[in-house]
C-alpha atoms as a PDB file:
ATOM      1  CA  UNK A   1     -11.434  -7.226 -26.558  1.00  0.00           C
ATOM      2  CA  UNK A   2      -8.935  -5.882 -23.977  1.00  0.00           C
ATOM      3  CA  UNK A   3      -7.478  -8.236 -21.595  1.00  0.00           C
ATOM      4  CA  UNK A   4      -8.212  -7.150 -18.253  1.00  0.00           C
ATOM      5  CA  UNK A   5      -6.879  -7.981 -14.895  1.00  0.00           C
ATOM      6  CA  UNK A   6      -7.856  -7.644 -11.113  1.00  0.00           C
ATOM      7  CA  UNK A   7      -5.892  -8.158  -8.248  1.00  0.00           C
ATOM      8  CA  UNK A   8      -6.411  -7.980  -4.452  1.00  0.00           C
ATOM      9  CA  UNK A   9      -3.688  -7.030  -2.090  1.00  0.00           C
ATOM     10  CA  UNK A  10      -3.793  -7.508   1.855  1.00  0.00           C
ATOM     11  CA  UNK A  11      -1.256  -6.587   4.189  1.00  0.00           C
ATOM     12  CA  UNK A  12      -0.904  -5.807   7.863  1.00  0.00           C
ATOM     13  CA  UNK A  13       2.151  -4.178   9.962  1.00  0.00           C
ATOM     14  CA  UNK A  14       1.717  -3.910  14.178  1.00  0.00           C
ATOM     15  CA  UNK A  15       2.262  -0.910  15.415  1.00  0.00           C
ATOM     16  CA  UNK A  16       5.183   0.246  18.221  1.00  0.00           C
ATOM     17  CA  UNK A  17       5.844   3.180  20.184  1.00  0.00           C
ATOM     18  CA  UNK A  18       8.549   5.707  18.541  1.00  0.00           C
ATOM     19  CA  UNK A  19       8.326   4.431  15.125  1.00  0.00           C
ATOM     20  CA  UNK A  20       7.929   6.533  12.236  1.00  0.00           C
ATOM     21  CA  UNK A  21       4.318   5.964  10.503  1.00  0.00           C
ATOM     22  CA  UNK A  22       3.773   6.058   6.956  1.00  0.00           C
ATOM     23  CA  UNK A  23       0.803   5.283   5.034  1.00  0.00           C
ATOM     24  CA  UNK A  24       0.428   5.778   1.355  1.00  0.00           C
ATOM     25  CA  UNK A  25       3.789   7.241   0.527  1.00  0.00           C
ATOM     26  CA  UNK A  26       2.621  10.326   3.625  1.00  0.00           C
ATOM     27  CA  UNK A  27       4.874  10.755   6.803  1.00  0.00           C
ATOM     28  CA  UNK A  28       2.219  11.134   9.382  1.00  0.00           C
ATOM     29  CA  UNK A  29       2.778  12.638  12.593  1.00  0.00           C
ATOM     30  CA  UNK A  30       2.059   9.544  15.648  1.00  0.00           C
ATOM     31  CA  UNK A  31       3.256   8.091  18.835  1.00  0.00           C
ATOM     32  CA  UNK A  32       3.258   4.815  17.291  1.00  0.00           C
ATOM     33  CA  UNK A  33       4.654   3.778  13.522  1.00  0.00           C
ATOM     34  CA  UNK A  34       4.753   0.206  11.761  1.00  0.00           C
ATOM     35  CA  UNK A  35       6.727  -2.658  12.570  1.00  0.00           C
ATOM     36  CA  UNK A  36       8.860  -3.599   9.769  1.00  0.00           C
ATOM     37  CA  UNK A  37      11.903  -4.085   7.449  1.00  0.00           C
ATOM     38  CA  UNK A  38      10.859  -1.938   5.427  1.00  0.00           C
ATOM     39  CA  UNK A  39       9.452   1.906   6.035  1.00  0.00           C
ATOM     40  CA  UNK A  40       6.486  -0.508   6.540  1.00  0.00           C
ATOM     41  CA  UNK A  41       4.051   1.223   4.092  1.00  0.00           C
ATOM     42  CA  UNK A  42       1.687  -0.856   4.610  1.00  0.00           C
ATOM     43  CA  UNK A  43      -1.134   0.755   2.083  1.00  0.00           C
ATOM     44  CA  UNK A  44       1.760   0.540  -0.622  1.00  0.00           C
ATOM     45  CA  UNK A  45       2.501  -3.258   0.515  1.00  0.00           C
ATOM     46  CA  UNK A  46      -1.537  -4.092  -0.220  1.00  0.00           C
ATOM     47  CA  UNK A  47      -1.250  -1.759  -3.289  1.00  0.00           C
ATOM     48  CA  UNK A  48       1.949  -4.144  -4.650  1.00  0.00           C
ATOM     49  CA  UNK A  49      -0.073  -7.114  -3.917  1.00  0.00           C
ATOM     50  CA  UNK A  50      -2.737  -6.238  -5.626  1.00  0.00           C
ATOM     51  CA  UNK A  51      -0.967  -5.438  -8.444  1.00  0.00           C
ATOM     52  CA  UNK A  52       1.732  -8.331  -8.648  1.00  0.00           C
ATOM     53  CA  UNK A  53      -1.611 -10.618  -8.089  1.00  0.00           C
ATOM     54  CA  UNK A  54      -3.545  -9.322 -10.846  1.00  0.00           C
ATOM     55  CA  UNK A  55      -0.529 -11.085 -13.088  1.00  0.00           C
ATOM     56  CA  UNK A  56       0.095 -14.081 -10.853  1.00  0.00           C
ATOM     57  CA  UNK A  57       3.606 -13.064  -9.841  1.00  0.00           C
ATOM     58  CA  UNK A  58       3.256 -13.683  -6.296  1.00  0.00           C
ATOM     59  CA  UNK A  59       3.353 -11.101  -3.740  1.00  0.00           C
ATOM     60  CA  UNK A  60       5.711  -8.177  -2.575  1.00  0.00           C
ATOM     61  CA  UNK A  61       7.824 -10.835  -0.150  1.00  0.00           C
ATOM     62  CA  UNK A  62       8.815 -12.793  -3.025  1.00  0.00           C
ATOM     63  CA  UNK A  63      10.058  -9.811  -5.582  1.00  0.00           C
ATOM     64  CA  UNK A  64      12.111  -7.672  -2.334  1.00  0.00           C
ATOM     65  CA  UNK A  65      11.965 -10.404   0.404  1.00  0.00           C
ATOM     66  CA  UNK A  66      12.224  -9.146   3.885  1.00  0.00           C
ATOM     67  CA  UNK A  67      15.870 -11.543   4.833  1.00  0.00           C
ATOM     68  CA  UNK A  68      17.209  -9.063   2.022  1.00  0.00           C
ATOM     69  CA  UNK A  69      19.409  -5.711   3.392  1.00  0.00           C
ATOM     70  CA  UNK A  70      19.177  -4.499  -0.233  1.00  0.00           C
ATOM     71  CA  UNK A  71      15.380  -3.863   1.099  1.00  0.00           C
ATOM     72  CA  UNK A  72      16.567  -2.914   5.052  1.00  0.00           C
ATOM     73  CA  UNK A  73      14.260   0.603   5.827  1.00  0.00           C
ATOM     74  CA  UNK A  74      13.677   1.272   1.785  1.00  0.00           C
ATOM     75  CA  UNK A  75      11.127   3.567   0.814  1.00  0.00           C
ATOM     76  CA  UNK A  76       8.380   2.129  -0.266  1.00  0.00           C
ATOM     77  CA  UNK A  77       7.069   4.051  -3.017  1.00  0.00           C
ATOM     78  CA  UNK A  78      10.851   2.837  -4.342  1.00  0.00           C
ATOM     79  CA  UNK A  79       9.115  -0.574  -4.311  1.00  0.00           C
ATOM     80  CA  UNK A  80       5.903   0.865  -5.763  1.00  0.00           C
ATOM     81  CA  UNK A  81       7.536   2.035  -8.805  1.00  0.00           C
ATOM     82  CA  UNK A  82       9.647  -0.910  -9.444  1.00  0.00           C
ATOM     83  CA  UNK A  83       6.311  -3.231  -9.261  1.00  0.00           C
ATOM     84  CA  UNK A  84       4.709  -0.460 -11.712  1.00  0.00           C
ATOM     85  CA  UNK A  85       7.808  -1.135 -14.048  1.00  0.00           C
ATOM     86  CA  UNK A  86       6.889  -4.955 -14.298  1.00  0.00           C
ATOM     87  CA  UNK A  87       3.384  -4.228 -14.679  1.00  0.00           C
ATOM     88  CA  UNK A  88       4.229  -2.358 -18.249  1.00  0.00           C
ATOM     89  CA  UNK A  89       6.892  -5.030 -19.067  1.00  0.00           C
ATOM     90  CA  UNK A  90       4.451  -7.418 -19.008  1.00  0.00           C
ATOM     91  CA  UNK A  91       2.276  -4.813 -21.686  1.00  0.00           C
ATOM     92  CA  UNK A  92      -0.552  -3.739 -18.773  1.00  0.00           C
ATOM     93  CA  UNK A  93      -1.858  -0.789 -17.631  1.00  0.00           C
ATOM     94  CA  UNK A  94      -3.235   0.319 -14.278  1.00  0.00           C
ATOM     95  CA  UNK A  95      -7.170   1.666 -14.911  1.00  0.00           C
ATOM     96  CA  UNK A  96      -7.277   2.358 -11.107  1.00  0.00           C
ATOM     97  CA  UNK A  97      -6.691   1.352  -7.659  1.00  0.00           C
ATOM     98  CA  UNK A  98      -8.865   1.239  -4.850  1.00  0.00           C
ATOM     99  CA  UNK A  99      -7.472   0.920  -1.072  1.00  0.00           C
ATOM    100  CA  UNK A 100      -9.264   1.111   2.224  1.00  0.00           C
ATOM    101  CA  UNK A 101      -7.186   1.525   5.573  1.00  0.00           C
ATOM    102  CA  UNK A 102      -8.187  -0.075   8.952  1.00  0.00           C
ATOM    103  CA  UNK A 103      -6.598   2.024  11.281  1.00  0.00           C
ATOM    104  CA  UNK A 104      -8.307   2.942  15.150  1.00  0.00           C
ATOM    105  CA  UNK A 105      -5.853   6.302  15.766  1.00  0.00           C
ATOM    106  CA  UNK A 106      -4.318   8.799  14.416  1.00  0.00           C
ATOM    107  CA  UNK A 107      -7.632   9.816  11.779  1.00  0.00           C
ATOM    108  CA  UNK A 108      -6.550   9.756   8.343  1.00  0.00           C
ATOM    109  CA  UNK A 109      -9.045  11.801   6.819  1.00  0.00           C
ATOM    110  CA  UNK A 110      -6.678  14.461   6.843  1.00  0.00           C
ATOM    111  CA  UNK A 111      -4.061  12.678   4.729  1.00  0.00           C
ATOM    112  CA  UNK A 112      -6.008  11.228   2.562  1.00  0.00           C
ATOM    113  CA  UNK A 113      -5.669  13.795  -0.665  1.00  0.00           C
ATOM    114  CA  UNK A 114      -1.546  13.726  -0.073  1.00  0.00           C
ATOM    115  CA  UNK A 115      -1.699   9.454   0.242  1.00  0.00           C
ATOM    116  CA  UNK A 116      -3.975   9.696  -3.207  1.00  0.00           C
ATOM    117  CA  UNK A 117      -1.638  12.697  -5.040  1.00  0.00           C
ATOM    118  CA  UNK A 118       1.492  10.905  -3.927  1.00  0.00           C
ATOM    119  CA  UNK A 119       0.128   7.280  -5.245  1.00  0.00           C
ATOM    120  CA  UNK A 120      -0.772   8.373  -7.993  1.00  0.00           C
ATOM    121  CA  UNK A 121       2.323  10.382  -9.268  1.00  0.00           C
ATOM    122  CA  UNK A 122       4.484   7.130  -7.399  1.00  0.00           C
ATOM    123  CA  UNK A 123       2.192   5.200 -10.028  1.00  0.00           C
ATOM    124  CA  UNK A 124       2.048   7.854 -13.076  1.00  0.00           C
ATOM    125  CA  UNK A 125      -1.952   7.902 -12.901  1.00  0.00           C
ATOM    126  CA  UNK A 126      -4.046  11.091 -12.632  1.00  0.00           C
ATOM    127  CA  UNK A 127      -5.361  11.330  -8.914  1.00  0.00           C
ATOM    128  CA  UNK A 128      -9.017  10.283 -10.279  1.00  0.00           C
ATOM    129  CA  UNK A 129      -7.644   6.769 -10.769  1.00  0.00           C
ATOM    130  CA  UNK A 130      -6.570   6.791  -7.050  1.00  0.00           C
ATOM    131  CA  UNK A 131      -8.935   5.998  -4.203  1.00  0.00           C
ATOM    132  CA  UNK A 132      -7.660   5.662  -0.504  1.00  0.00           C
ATOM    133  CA  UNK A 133     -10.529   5.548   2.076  1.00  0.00           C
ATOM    134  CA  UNK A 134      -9.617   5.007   6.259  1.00  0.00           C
ATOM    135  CA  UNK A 135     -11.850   3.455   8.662  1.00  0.00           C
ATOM    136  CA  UNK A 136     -12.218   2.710  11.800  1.00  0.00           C
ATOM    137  CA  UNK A 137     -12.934  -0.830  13.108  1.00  0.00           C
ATOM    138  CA  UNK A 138     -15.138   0.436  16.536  1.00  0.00           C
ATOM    139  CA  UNK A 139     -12.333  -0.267  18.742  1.00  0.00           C
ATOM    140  CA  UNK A 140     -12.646  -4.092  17.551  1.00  0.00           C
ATOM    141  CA  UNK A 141      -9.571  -6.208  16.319  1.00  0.00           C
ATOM    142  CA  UNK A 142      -6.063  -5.590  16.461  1.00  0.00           C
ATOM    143  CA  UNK A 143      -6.375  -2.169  14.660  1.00  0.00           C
ATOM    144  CA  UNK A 144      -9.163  -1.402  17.059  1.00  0.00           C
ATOM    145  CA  UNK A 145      -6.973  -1.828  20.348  1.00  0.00           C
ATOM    146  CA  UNK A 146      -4.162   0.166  18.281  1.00  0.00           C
ATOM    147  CA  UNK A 147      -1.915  -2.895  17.593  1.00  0.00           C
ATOM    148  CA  UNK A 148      -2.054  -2.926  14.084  1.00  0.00           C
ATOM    149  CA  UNK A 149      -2.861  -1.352  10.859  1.00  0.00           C
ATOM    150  CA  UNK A 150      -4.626  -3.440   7.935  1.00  0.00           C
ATOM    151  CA  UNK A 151      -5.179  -2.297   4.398  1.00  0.00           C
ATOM    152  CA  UNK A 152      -7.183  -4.277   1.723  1.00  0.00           C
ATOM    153  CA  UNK A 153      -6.569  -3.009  -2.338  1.00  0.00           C
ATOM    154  CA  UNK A 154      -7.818  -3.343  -5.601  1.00  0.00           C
ATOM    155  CA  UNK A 155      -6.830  -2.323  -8.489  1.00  0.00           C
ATOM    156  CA  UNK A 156      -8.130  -3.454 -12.032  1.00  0.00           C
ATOM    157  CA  UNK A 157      -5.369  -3.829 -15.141  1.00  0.00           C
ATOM    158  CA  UNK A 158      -6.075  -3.747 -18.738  1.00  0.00           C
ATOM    159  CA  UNK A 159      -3.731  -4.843 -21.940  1.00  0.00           C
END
């Protein structure tokens, strides 16, 4: 019997005028762009969680906290690949990942094949194991009035 694993990731960045916005490894063209120490990719920050969860190591803060310049505007999908790294140390492999995006404005739809080929090749899984689906919230919430972006993710690990 394989030992399998499932973690859920959450994360959230507010948005700001002039910042650059990028979601899912994708630059995406915006008036506003994420809040953060990082490039503030926030579907790769739920996609870390989820993963770092699944083996109960925490969350992205604790392996590149944000008090850290080592971490100071790094790329993401930098961060992505060194969480996939400790996922095979510890003898797992991803089966897939599933993330949804609250987001009010820009629509994503447009990005979404680039966020999932980009993931996946971040990730070394064929695009198939990669799902990345946007939504709207209806102008509710913080992501409805445009002051935030949320991003839930799942992804299942086997041994």
């Amino acid at each position: 019997m394989k030992d399998i694993r499932i973690g859920h990731g959450y994360d959230v960045h507010a948005l700001a005028e002039g910042l650059p916005l990028v979601i899912g490894g994708v630059k995406i063209d915006h008036t506003k762009g994420c809040i953060a120490h990082s490039d503030g990719d926030v579907a790769i920050h739920a996609i870390c969680d989820a993963l770092l969860g699944a083996l109960a190591l925490g969350d992205i803060g604790k392996l590149f906290p944000d008090t850290s310049a080592e971490f100071k505007g790094i790329d993401s999908k930098i961060l992505l690949r060194r969480v996939c790294e400790v996922v095979a140390e510890k003898g797992y492999e991803i089966s897939n990942v599933d993330c949804t995006i609250a987001m009010q404005r820009p629509k994503l739809r447009p990005h979404i094949d680039t966020m999932r080929a980009t993931l996946a090749a971040v990730m070394n899984l064929d695009v198939e194991r990669v799902s990345v689906k946007a939504t709207t919230t209806e102008h509710l919430g913080f992501e409805g009035r445009e002051e935030g972006v949320s991003v839930h993710s799942v992804v299942l690990l086997y041994k």
